[in-house]
Protein backbone atom coordinates (compact mmCIF):
# COMPACT_ATOMS: atom_id res chain seq x y z
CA UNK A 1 71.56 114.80 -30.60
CA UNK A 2 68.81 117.51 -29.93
CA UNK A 3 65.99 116.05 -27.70
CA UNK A 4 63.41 117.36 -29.86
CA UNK A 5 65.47 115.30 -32.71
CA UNK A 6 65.24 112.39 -30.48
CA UNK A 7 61.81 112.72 -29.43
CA UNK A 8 60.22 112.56 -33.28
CA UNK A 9 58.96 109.22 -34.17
CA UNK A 10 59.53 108.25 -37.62
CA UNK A 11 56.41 106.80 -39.27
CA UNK A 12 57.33 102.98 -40.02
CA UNK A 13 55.66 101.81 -43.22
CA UNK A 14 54.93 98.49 -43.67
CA UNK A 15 56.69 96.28 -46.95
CA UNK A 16 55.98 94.02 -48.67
CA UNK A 17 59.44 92.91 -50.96
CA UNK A 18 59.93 90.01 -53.18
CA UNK A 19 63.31 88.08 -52.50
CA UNK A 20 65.13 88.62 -55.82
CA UNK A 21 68.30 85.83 -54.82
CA UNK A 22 69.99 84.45 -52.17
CA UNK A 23 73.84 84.35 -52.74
CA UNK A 24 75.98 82.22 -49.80
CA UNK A 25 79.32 83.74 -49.61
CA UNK A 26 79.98 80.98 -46.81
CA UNK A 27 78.26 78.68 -45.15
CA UNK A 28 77.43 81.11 -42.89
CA UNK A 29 77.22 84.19 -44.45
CA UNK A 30 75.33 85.60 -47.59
CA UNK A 31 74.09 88.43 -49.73
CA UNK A 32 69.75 89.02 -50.09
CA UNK A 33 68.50 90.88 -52.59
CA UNK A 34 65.06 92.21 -52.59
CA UNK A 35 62.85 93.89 -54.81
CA UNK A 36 59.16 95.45 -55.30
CA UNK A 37 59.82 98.45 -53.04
CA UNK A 38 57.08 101.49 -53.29
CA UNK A 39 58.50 104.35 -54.86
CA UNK A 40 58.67 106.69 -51.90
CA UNK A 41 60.97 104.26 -50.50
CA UNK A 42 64.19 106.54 -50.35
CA UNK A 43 66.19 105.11 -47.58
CA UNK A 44 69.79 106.58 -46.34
CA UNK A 45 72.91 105.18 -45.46
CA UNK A 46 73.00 103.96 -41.99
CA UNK A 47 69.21 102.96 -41.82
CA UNK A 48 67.87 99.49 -41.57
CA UNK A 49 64.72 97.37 -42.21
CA UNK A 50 63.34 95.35 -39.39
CA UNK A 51 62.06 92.10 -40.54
CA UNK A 52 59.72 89.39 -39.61
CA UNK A 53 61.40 85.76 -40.78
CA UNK A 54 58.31 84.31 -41.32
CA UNK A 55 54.37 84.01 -41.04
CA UNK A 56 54.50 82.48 -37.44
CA UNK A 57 54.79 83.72 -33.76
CA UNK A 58 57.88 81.58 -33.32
CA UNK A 59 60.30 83.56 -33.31
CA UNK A 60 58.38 86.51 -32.01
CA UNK A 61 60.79 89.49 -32.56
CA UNK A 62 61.99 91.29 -35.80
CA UNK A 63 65.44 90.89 -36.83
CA UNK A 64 67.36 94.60 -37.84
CA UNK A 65 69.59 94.34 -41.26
CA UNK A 66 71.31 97.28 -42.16
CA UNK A 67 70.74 98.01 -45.73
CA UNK A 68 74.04 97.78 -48.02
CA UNK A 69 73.03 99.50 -51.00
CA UNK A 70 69.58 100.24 -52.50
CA UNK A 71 70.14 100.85 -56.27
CA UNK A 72 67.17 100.24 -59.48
CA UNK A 73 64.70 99.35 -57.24
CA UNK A 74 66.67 96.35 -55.23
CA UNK A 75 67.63 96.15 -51.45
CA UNK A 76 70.43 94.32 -50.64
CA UNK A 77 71.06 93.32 -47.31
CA UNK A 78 74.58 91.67 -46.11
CA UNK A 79 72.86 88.65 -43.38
CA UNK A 80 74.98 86.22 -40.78
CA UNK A 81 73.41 83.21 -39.62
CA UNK A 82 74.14 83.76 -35.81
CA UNK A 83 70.75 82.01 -34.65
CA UNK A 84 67.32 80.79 -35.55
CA UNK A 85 65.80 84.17 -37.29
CA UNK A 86 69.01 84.37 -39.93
CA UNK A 87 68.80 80.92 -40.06
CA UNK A 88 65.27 80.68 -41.35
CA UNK A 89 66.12 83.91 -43.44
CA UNK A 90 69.23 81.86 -45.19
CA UNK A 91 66.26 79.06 -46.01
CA UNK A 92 63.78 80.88 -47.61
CA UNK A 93 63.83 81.13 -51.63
CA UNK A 94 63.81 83.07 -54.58
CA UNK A 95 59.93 84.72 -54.74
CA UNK A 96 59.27 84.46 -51.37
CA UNK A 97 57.34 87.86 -50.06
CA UNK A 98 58.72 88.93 -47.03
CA UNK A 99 57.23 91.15 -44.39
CA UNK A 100 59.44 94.08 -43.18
CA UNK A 101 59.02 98.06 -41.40
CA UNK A 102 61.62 100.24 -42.68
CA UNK A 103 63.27 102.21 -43.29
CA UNK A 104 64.32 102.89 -39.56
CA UNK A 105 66.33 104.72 -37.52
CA UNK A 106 69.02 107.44 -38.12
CA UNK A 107 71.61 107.40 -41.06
CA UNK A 108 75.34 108.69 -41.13
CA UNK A 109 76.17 112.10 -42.16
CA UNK A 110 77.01 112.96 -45.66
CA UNK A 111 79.71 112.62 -47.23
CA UNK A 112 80.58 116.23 -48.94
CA UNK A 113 83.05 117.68 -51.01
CA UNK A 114 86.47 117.90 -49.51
CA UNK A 115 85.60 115.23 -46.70
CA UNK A 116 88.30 113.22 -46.18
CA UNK A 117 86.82 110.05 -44.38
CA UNK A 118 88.64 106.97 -42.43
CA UNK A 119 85.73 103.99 -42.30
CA UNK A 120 86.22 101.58 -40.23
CA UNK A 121 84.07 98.20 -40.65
CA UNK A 122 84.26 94.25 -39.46
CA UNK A 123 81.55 91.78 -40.56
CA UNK A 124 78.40 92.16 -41.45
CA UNK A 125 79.33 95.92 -40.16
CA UNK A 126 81.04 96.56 -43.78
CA UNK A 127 77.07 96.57 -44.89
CA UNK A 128 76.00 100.34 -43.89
CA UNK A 129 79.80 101.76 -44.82
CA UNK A 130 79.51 100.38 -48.49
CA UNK A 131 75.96 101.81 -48.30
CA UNK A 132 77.77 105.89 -47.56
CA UNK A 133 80.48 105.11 -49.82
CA UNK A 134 77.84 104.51 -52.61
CA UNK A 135 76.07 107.91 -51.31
CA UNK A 136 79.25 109.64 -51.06
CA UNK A 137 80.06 112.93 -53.22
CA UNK A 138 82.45 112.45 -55.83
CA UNK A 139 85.10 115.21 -54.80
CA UNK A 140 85.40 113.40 -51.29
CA UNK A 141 87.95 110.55 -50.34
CA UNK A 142 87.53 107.77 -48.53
CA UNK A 143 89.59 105.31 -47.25
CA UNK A 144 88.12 102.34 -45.85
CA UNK A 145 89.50 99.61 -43.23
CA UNK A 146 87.58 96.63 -44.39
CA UNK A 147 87.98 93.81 -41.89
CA UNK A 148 86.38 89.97 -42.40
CA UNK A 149 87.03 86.78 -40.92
CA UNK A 150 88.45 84.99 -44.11
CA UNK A 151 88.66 86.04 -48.37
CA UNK A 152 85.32 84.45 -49.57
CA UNK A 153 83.32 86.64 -47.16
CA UNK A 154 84.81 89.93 -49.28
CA UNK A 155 82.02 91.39 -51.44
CA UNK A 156 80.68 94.80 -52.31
CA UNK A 157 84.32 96.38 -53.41
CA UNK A 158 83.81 95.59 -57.08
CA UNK A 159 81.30 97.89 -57.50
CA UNK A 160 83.96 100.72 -56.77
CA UNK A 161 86.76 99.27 -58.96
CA UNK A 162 86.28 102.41 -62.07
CA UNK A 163 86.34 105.13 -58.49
CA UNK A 164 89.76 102.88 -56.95
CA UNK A 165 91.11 106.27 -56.58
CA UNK A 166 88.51 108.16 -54.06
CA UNK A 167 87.53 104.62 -52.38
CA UNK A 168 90.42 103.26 -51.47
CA UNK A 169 89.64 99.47 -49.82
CA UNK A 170 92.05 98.36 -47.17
CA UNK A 171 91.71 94.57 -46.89
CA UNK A 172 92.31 92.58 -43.52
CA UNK A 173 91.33 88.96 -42.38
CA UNK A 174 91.52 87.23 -39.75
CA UNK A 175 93.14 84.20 -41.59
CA UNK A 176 95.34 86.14 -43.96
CA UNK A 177 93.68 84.94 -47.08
CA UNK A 178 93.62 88.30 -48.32
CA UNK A 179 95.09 91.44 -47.86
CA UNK A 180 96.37 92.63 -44.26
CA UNK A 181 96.42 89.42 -41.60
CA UNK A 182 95.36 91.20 -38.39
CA UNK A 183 92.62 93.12 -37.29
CA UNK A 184 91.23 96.15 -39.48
CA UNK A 185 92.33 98.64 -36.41
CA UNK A 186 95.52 98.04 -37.11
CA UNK A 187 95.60 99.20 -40.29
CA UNK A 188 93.47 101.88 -39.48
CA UNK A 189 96.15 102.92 -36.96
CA UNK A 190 98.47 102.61 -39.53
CA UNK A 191 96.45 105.09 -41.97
CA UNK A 192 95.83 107.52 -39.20
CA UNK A 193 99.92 108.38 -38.58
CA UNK A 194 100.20 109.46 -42.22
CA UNK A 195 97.06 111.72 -43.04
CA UNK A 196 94.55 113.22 -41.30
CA UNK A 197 90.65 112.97 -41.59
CA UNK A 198 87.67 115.08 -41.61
CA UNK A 199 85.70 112.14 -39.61
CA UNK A 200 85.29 108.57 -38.60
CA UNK A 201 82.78 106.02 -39.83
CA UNK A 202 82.71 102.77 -37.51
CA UNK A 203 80.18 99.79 -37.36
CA UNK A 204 80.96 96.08 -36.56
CA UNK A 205 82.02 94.13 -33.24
CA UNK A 206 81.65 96.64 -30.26
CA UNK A 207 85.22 96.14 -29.51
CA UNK A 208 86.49 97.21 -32.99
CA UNK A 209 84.15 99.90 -32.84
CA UNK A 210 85.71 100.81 -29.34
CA UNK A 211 89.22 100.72 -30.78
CA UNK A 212 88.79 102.61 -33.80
CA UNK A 213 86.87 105.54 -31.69
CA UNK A 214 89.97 105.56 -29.06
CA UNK A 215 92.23 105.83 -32.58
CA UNK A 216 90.42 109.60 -33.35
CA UNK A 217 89.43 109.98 -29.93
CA UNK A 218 92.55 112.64 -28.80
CA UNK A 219 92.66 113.95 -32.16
CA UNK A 220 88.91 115.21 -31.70
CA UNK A 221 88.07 113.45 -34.76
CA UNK A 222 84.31 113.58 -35.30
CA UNK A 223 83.57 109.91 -35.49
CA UNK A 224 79.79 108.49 -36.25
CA UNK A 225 79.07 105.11 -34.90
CA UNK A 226 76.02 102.65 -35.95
CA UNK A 227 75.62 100.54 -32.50
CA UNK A 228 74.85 96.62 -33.43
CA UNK A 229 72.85 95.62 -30.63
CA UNK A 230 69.60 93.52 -29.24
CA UNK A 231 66.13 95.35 -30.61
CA UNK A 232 62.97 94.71 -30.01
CA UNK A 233 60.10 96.71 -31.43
CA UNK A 234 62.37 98.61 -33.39
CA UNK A 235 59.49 101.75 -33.11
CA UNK A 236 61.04 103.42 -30.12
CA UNK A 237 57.91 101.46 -27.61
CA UNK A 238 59.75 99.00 -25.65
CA UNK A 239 62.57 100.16 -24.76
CA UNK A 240 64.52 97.03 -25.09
CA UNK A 241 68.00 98.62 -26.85
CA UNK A 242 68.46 101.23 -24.93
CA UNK A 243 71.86 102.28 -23.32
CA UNK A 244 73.35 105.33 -21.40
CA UNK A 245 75.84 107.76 -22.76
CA UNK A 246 77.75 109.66 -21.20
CA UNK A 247 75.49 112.59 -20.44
CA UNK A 248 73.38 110.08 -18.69
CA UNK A 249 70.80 110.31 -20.89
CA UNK A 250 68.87 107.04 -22.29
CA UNK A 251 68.70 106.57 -26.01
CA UNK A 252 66.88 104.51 -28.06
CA UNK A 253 69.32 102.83 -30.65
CA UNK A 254 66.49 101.90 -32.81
CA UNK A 255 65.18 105.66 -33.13
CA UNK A 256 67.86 107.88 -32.00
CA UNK A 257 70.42 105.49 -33.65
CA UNK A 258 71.52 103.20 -34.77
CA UNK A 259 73.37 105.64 -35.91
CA UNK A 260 75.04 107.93 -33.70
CA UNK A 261 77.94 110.00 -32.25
CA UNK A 262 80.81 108.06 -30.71
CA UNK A 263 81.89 110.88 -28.56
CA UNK A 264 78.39 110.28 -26.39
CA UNK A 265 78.65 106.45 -26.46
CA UNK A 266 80.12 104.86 -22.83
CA UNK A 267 82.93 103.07 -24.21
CA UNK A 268 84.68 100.00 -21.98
CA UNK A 269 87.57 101.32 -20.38
């Protein structure tokens, strides 16, 4: 990424949306929907919002949702209750106003005519890929390794059921309540010996992420990554998710990502 790409800072506006529903897939997991966005508010695949949970200083920081899909006016955001600020998120209710800076940070790449693109997505990951597959042109392919922990936590594909022939869902749990029982690397592995693909969309657990890049890796595959990790500000200021790649440079996941290209992330080896 060109420095004087990385060293713009995007102006953050402040929102103000209306929770539209609340939808639990699983105890754990759900779908929020929001609504009353200005109508400048064009964000891209790959981009999040960066939300305060509620009105108090406790808990202090913003938590970072990728958006899934922004269509007629209504955000929705795929959320896991992993600890106290997507916990209070999962309580609040229908009407609630919500405070929120966004949208933030960079988005994936298009997807053109002729692309033919393997995505690659586990958990709440699967939110930013549906969001490019939605934003995809119509004379590109896709086909998409969608990886979840169990069949009730599948969501989002129905929307691409009259385009099953571009999108092309790949199903894998982790229980083997629906479609492939295994991890969704492995059937990305599987895809990869039989065709070949313009690039690589990847976001979910670092170590699927890490596996599907090392899939395309020797291939020179270009492969885009959004990086799920610990933010803070989420303006660039504090420095707080910031890792090394392998240029040694420092980047800022929350402005020069989260989006960004696998081939300068350090990947475990």
């Amino acid at each position: 990424m060109a420095l004087a790409q990385r060293q713009r800072q995007p102006e953050a506006k402040l929102l103000r949306p209306i929770i539209r529903s609340i939808v639990d897939l699983t105890d754990t997991l759900y779908l929020l929907d929001l609504e009353g966005f200005p109508d400048d508010f064009d964000p891209q695949p790959g981009q999040f919002l960066h939300i305060k949970v509620n009105d108090e200083d406790d808990p202090l920081l913003r938590r970072p949702i990728s958006l899934q899909s922004y269509t007629d006016g209504v955000v929705r955001l795929l959320i896991r209750e992993v600890g106290i600020g997507t916990q209070i998120l999962h309580g609040l209710r229908e009407g609630d106003t919500m405070d929120a800076l966004g949208p933030l940070g960079t988005a994936f790449s298009p997807i053109g005519p002729g692309d033919r693109v393997l995505m690659v997505g586990g958990g709440v990951g699967v939110a930013p890929l549906l969001c490019s597959c939605h934003a995809a042109d119509p004379a590109s392919e896709i086909d998409f390794c969608f990886g979840m922990a169990t069949a009730p936590e599948i969501q989002g594909i129905d929307n691409f059921e009259a385009d099953e022939e571009r999108v092309r869902f790949h199903l894998s749990t982790d229980d083997g309540t629906a479609g492939y029982h295994g991890f969704c690397t492995e059937v990305a592995a599987r895809l990869l010996s039989d065709g070949a693909y313009t690039k690589l969309f990847t976001c979910g657990p670092w170590i699927m992420m890490d596996k599907a890049f090392r899939l395309v890796e020797q291939a020179g595959i270009p492969a885009e990554t959004s990086l799920e990790v610990q933010m803070g500000c989420g303006l660039g200021a504090c420095l707080a998710c910031v890792y090394e790649t392998v240029e040694g440079e420092f980047i800022r996941s929350c402005i020069d990502g989260p989006v960004v290209d696998g081939y300068t992330v350090v990947w475990e080896r």
